[in-house]
PDB file of N, CA and C in Angstrom:
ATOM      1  N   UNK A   1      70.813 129.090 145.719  1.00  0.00           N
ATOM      2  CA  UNK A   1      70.707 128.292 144.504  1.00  0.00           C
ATOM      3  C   UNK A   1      69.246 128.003 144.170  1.00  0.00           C
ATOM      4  N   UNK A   2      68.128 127.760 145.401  1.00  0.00           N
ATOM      5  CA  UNK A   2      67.228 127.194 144.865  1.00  0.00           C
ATOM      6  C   UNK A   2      66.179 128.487 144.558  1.00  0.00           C
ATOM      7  N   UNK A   3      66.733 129.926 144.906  1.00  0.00           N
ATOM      8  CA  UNK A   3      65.647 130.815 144.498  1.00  0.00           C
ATOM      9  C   UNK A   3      66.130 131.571 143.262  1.00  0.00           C
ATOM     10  N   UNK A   4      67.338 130.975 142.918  1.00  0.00           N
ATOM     11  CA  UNK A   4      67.646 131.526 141.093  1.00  0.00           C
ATOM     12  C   UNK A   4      67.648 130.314 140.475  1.00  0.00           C
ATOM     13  N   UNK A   5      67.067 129.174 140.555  1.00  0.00           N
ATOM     14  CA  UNK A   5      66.418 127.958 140.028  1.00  0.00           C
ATOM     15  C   UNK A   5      65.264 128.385 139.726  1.00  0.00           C
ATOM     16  N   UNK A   6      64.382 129.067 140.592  1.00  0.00           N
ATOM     17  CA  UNK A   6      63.044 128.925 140.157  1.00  0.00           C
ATOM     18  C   UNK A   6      63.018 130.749 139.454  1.00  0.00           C
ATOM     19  N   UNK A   7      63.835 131.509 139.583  1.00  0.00           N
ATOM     20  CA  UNK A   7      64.257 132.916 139.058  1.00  0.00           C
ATOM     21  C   UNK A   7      64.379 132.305 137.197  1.00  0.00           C
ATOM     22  N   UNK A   8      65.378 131.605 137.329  1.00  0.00           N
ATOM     23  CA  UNK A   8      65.289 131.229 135.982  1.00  0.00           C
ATOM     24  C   UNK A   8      64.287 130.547 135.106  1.00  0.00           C
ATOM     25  N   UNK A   9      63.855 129.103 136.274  1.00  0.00           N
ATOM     26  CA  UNK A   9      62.970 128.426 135.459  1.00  0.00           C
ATOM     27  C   UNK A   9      61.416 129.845 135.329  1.00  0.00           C
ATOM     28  N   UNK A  10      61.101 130.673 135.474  1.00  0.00           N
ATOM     29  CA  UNK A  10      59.787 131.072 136.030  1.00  0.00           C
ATOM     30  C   UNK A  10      58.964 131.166 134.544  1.00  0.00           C
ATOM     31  N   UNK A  11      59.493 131.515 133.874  1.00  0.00           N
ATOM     32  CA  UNK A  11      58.656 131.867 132.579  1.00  0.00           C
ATOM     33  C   UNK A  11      58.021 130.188 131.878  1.00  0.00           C
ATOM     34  N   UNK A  12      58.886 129.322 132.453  1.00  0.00           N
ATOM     35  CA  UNK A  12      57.997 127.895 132.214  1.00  0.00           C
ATOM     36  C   UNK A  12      56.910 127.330 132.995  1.00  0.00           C
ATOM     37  N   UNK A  13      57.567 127.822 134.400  1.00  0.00           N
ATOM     38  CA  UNK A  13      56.301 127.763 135.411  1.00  0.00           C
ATOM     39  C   UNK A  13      55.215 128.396 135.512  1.00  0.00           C
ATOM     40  N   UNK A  14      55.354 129.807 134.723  1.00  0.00           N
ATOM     41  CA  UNK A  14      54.324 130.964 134.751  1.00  0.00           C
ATOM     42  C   UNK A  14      53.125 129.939 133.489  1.00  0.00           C
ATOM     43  N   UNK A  15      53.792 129.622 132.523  1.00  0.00           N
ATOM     44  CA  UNK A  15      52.922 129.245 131.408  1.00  0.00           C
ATOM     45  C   UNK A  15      52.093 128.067 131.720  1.00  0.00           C
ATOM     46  N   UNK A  16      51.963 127.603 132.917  1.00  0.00           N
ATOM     47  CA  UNK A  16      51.255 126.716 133.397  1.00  0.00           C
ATOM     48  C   UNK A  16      50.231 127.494 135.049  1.00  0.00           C
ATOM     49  N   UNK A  17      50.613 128.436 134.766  1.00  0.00           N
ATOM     50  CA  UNK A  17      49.996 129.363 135.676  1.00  0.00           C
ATOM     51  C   UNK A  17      50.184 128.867 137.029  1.00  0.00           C
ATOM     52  N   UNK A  18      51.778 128.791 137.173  1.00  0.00           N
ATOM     53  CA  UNK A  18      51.784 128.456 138.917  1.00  0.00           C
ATOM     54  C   UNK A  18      52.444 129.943 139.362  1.00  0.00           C
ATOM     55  N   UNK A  19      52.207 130.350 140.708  1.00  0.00           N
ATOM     56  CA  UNK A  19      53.041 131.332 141.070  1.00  0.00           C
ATOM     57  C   UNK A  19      53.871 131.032 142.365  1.00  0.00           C
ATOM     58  N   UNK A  20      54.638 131.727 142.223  1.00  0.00           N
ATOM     59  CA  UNK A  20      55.868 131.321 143.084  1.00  0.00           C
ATOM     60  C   UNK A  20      56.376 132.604 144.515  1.00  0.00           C
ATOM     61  N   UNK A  21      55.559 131.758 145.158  1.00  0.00           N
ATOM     62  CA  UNK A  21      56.179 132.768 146.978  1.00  0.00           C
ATOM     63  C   UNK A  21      57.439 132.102 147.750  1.00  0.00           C
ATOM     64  N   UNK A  22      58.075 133.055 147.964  1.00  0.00           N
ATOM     65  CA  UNK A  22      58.943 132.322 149.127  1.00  0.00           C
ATOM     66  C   UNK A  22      58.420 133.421 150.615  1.00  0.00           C
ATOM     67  N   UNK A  23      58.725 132.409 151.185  1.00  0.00           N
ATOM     68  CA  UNK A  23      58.674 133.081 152.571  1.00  0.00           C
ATOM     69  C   UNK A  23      59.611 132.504 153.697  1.00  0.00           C
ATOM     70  N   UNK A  24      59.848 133.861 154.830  1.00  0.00           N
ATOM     71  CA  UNK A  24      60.495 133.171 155.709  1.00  0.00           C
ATOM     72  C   UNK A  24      60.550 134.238 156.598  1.00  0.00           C
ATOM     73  N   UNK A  25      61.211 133.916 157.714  1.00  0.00           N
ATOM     74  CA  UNK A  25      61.527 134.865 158.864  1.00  0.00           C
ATOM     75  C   UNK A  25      62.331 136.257 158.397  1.00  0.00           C
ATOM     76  N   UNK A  26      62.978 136.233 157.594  1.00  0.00           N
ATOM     77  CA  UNK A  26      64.174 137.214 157.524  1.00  0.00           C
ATOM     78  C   UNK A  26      63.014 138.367 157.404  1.00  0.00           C
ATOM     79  N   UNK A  27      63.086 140.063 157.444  1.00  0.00           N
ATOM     80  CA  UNK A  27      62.860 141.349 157.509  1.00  0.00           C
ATOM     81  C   UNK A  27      62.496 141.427 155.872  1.00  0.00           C
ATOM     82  N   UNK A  28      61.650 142.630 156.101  1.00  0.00           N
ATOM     83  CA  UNK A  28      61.029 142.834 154.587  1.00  0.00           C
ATOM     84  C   UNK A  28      62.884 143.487 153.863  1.00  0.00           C
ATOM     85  N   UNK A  29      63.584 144.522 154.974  1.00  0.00           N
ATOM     86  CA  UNK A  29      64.747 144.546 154.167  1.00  0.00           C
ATOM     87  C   UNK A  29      65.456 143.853 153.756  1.00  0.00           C
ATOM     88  N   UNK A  30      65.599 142.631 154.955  1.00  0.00           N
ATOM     89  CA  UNK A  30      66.865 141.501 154.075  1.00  0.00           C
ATOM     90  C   UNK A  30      66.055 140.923 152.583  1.00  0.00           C
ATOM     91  N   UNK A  31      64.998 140.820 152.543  1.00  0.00           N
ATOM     92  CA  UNK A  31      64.376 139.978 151.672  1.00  0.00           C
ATOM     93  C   UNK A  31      64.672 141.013 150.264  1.00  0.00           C
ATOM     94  N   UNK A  32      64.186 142.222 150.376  1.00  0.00           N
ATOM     95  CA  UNK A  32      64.876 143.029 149.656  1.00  0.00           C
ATOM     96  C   UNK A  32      66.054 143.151 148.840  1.00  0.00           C
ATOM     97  N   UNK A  33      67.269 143.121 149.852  1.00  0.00           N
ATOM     98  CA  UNK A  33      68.542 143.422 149.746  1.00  0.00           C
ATOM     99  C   UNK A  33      68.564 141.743 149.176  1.00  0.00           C
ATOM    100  N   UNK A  34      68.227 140.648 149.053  1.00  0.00           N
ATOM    101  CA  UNK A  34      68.663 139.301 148.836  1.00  0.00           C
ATOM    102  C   UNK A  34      68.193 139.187 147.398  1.00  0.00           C
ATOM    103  N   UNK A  35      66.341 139.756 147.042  1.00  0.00           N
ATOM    104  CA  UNK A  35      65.849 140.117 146.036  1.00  0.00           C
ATOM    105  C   UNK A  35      66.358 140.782 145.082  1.00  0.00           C
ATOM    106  N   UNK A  36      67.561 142.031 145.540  1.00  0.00           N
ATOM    107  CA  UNK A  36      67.765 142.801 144.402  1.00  0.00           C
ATOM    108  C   UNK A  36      69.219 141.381 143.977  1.00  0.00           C
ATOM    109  N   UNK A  37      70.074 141.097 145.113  1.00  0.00           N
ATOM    110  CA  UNK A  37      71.470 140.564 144.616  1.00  0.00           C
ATOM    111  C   UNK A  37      71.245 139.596 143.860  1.00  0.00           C
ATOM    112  N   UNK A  38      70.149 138.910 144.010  1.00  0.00           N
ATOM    113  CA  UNK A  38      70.114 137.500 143.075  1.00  0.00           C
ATOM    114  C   UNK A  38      69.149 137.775 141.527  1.00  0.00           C
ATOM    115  N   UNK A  39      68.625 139.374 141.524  1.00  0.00           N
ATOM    116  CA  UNK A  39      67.249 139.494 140.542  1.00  0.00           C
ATOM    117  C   UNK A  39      66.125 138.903 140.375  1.00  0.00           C
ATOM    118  N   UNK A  40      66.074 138.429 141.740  1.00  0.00           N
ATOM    119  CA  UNK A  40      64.896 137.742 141.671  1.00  0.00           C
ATOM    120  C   UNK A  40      63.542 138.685 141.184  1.00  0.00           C
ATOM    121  N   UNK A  41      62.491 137.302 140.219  1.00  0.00           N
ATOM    122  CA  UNK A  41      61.508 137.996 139.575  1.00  0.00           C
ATOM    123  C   UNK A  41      59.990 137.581 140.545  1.00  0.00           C
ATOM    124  N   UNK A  42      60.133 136.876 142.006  1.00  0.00           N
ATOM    125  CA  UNK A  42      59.261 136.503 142.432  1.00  0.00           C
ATOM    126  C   UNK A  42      58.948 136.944 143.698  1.00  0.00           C
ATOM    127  N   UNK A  43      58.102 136.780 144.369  1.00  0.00           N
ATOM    128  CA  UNK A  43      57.716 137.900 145.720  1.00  0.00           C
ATOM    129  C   UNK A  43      58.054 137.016 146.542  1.00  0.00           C
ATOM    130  N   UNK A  44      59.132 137.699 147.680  1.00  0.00           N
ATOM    131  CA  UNK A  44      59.408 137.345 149.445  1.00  0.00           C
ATOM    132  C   UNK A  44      58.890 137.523 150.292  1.00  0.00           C
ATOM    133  N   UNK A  45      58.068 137.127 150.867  1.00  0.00           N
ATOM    134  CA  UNK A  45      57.066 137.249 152.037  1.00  0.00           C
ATOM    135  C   UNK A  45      58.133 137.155 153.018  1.00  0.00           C
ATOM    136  N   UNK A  46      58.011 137.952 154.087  1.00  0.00           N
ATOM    137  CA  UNK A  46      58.731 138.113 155.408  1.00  0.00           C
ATOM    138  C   UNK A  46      57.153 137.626 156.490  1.00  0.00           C
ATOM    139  N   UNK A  47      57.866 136.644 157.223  1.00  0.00           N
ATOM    140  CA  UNK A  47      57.153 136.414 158.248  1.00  0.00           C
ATOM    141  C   UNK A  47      57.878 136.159 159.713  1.00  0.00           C
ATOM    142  N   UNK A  48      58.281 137.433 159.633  1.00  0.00           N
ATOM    143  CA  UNK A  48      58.625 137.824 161.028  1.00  0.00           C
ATOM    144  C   UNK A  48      58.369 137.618 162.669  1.00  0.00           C
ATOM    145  N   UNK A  49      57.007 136.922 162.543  1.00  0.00           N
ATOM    146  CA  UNK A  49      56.413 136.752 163.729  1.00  0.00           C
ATOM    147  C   UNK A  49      56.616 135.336 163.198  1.00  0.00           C
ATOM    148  N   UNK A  50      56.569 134.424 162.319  1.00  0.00           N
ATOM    149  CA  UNK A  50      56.592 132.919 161.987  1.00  0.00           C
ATOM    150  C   UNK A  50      55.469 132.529 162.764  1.00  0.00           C
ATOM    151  N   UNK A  51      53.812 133.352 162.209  1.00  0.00           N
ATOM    152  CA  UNK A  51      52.622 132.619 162.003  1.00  0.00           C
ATOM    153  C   UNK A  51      52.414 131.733 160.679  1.00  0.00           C
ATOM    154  N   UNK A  52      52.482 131.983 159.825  1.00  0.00           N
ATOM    155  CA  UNK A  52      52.579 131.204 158.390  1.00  0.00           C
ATOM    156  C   UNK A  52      53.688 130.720 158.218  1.00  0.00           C
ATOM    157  N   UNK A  53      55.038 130.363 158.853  1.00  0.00           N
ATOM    158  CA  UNK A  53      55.680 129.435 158.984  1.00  0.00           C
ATOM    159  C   UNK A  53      55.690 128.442 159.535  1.00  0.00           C
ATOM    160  N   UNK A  54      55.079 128.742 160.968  1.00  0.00           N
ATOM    161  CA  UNK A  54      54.456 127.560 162.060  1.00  0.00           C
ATOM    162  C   UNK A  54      53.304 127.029 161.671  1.00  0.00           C
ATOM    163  N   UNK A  55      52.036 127.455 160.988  1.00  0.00           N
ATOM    164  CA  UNK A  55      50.975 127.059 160.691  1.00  0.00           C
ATOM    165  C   UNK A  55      51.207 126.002 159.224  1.00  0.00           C
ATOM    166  N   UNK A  56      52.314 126.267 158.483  1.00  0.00           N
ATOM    167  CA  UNK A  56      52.589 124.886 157.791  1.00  0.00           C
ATOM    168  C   UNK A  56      53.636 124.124 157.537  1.00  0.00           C
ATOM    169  N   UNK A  57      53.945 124.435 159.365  1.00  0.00           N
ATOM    170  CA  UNK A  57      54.753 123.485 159.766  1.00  0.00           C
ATOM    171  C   UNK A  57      56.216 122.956 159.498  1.00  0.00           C
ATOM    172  N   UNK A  58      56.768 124.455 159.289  1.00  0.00           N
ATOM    173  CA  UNK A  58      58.016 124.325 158.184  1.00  0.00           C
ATOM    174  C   UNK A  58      59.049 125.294 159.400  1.00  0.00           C
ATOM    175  N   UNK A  59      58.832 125.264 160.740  1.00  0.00           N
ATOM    176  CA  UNK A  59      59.263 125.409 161.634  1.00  0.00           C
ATOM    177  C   UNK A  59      60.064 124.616 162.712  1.00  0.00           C
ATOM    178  N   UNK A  60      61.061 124.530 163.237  1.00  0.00           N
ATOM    179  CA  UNK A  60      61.241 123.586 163.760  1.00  0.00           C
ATOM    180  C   UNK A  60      62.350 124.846 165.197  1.00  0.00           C
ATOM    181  N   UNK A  61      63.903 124.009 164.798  1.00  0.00           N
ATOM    182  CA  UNK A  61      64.697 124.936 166.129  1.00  0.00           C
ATOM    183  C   UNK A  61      65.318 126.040 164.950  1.00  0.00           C
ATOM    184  N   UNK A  62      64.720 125.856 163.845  1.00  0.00           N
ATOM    185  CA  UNK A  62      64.474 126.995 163.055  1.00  0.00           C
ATOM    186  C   UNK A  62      63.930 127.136 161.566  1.00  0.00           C
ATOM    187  N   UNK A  63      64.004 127.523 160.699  1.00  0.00           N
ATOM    188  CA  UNK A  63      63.253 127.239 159.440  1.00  0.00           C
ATOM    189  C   UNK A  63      63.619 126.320 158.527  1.00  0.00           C
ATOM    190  N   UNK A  64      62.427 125.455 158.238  1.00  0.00           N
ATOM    191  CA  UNK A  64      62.389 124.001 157.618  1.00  0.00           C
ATOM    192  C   UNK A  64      62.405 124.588 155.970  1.00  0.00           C
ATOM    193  N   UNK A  65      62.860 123.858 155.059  1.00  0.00           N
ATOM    194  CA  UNK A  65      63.390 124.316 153.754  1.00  0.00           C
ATOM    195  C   UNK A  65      62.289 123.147 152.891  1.00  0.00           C
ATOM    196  N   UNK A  66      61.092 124.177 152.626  1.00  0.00           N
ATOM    197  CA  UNK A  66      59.696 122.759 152.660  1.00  0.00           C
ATOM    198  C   UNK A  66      59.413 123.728 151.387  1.00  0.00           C
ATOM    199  N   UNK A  67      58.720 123.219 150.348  1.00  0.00           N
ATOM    200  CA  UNK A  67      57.301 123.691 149.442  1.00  0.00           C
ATOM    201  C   UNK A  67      56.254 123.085 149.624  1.00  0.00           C
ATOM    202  N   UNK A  68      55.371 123.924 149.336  1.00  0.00           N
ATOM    203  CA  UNK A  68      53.676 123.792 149.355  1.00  0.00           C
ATOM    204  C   UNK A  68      53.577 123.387 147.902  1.00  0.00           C
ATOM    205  N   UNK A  69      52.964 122.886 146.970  1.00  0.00           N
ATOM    206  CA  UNK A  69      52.108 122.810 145.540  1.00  0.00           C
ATOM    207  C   UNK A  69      50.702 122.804 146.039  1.00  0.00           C
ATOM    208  N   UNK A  70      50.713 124.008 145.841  1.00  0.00           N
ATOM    209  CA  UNK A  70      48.775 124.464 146.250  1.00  0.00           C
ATOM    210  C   UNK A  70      47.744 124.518 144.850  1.00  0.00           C
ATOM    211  N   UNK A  71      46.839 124.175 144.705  1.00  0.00           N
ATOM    212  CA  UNK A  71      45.869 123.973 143.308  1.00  0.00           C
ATOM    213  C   UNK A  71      45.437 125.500 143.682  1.00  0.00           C
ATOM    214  N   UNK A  72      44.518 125.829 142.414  1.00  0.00           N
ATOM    215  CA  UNK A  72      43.337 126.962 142.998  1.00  0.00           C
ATOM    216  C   UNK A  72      42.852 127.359 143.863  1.00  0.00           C
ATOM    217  N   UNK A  73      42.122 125.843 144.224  1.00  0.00           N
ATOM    218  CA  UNK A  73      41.425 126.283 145.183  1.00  0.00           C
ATOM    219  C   UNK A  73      41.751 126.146 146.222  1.00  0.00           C
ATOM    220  N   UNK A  74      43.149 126.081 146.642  1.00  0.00           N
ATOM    221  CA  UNK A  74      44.085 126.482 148.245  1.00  0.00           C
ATOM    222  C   UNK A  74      44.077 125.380 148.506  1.00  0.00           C
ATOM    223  N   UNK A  75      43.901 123.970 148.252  1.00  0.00           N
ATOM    224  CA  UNK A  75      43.978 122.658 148.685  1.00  0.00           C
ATOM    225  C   UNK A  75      45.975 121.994 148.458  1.00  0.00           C
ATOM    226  N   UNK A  76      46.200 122.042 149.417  1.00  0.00           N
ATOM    227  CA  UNK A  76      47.325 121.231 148.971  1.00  0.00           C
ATOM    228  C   UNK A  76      47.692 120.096 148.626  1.00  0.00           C
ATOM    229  N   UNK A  77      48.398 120.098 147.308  1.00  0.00           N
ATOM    230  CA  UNK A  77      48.153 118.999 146.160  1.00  0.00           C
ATOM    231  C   UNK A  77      49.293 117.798 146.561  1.00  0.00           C
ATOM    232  N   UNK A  78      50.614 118.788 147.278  1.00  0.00           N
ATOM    233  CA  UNK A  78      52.075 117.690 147.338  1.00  0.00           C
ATOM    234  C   UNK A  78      52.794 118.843 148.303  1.00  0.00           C
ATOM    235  N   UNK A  79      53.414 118.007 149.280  1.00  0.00           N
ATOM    236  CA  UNK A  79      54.197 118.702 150.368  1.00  0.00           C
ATOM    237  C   UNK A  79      55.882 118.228 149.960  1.00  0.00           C
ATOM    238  N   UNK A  80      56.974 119.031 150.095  1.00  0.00           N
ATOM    239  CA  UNK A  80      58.074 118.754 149.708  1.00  0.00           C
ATOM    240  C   UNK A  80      59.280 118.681 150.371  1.00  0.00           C
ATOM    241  N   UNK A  81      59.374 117.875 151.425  1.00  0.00           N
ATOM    242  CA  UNK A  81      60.459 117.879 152.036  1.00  0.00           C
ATOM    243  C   UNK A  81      62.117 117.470 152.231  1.00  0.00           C
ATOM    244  N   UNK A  82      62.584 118.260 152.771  1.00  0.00           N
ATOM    245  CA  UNK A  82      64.201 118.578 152.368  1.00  0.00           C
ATOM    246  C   UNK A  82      64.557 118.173 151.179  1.00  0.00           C
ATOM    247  N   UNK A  83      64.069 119.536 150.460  1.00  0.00           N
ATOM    248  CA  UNK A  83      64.623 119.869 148.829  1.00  0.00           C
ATOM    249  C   UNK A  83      65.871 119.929 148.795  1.00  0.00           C
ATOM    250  N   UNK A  84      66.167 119.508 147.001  1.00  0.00           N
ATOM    251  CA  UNK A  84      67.449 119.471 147.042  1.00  0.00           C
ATOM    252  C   UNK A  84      67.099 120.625 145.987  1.00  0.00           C
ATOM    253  N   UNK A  85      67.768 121.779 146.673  1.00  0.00           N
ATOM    254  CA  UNK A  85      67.850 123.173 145.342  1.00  0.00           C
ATOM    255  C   UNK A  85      68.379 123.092 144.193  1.00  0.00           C
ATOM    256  N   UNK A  86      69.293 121.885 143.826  1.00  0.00           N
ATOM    257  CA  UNK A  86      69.572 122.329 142.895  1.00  0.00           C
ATOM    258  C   UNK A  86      68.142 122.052 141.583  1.00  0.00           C
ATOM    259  N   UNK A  87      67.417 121.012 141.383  1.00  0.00           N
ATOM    260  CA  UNK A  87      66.705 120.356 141.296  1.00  0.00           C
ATOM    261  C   UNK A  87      64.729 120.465 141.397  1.00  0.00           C
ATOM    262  N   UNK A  88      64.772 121.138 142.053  1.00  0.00           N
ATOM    263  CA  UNK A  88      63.364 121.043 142.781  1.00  0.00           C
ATOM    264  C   UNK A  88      62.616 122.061 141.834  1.00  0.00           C
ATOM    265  N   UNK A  89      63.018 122.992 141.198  1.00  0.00           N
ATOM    266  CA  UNK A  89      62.057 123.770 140.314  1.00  0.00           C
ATOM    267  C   UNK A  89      61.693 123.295 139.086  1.00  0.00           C
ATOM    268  N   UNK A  90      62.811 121.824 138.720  1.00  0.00           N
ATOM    269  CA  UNK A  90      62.491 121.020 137.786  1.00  0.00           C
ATOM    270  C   UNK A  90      61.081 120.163 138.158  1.00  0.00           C
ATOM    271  N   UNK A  91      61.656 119.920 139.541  1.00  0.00           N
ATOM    272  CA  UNK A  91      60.583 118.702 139.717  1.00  0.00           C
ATOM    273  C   UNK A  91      59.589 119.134 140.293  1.00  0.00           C
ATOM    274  N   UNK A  92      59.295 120.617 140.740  1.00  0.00           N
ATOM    275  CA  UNK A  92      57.557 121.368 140.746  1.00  0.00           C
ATOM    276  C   UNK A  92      56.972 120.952 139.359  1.00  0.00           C
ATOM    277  N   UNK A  93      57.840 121.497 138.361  1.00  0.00           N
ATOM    278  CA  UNK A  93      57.394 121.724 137.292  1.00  0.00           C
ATOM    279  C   UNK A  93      56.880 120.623 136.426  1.00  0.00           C
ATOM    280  N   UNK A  94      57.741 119.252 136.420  1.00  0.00           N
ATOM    281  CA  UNK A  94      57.585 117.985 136.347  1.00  0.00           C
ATOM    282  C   UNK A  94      55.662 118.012 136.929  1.00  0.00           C
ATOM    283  N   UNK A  95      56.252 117.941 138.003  1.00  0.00           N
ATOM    284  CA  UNK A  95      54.589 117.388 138.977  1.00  0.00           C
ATOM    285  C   UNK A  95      53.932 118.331 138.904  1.00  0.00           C
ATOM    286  N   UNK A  96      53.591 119.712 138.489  1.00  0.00           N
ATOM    287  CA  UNK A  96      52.634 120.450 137.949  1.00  0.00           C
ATOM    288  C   UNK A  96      52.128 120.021 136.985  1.00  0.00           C
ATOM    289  N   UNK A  97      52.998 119.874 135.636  1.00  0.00           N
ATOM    290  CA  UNK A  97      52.398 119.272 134.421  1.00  0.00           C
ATOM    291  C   UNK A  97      51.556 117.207 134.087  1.00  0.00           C
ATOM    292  N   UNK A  98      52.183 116.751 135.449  1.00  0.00           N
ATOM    293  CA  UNK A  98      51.440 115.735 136.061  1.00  0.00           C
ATOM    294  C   UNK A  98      50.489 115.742 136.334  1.00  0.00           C
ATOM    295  N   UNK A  99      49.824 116.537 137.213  1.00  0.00           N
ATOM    296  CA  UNK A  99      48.415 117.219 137.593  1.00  0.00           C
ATOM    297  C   UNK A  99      47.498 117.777 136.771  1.00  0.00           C
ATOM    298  N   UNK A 100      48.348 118.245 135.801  1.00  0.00           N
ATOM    299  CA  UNK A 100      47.562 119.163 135.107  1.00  0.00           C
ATOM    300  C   UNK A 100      46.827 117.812 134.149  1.00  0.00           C
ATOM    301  N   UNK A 101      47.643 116.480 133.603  1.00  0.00           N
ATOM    302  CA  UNK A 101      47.016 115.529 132.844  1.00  0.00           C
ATOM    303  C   UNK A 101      46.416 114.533 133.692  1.00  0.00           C
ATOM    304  N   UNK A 102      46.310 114.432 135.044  1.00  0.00           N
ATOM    305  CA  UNK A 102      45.625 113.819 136.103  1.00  0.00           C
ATOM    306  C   UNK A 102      44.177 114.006 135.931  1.00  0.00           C
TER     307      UNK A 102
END
């Protein structure tokens, strides 16, 4: 649900120039095969070894269901924990356009 939330919302999020990664443990194929069933229009990072899962901490006795809101310049702006999918691409988008009049 929450990666054809942000599949749908993207063309509102794009116009504020955010881009949208998911990542996670699963194989560059599952990510694939999950990419084509849902049409997703955004890139799946496979992190297979869960270095960039452990390094922001979205690891636990297995993968934590977290967003980053990163600015430009790689600083992280708002950490997001236990999203509710249905919801949460509203409320990036919400608190993007917050920032942006900050």
């Amino acid at each position: 649900m929450e990666a054809c939330k942000f599949r749908d919302g993207l063309n509102r999020l794009q116009e504020l120039n955010v881009v949208i990664l998911g990542v996670s443990k699963d194989s560059i194929a599952s990510h694939k095969k999950f990419a084509e069933k849902y049409h997703l229009n955004f890139p799946l990072l496979s992190d297979e070894s869960k270095e960039t899962i452990r390094a922001y901490h979205a690891w636990s006795e297995g993968t934590i269901r977290m967003t980053y809101l990163i600015n430009p310049q790689g600083e992280i702006q708002k950490v997001y924990e236990n999203v509710n999918p249905a919801v949460h691409a509203e409320e990036i988008l919400k608190d993007v356009r917050g920032l942006a009049h900050a």
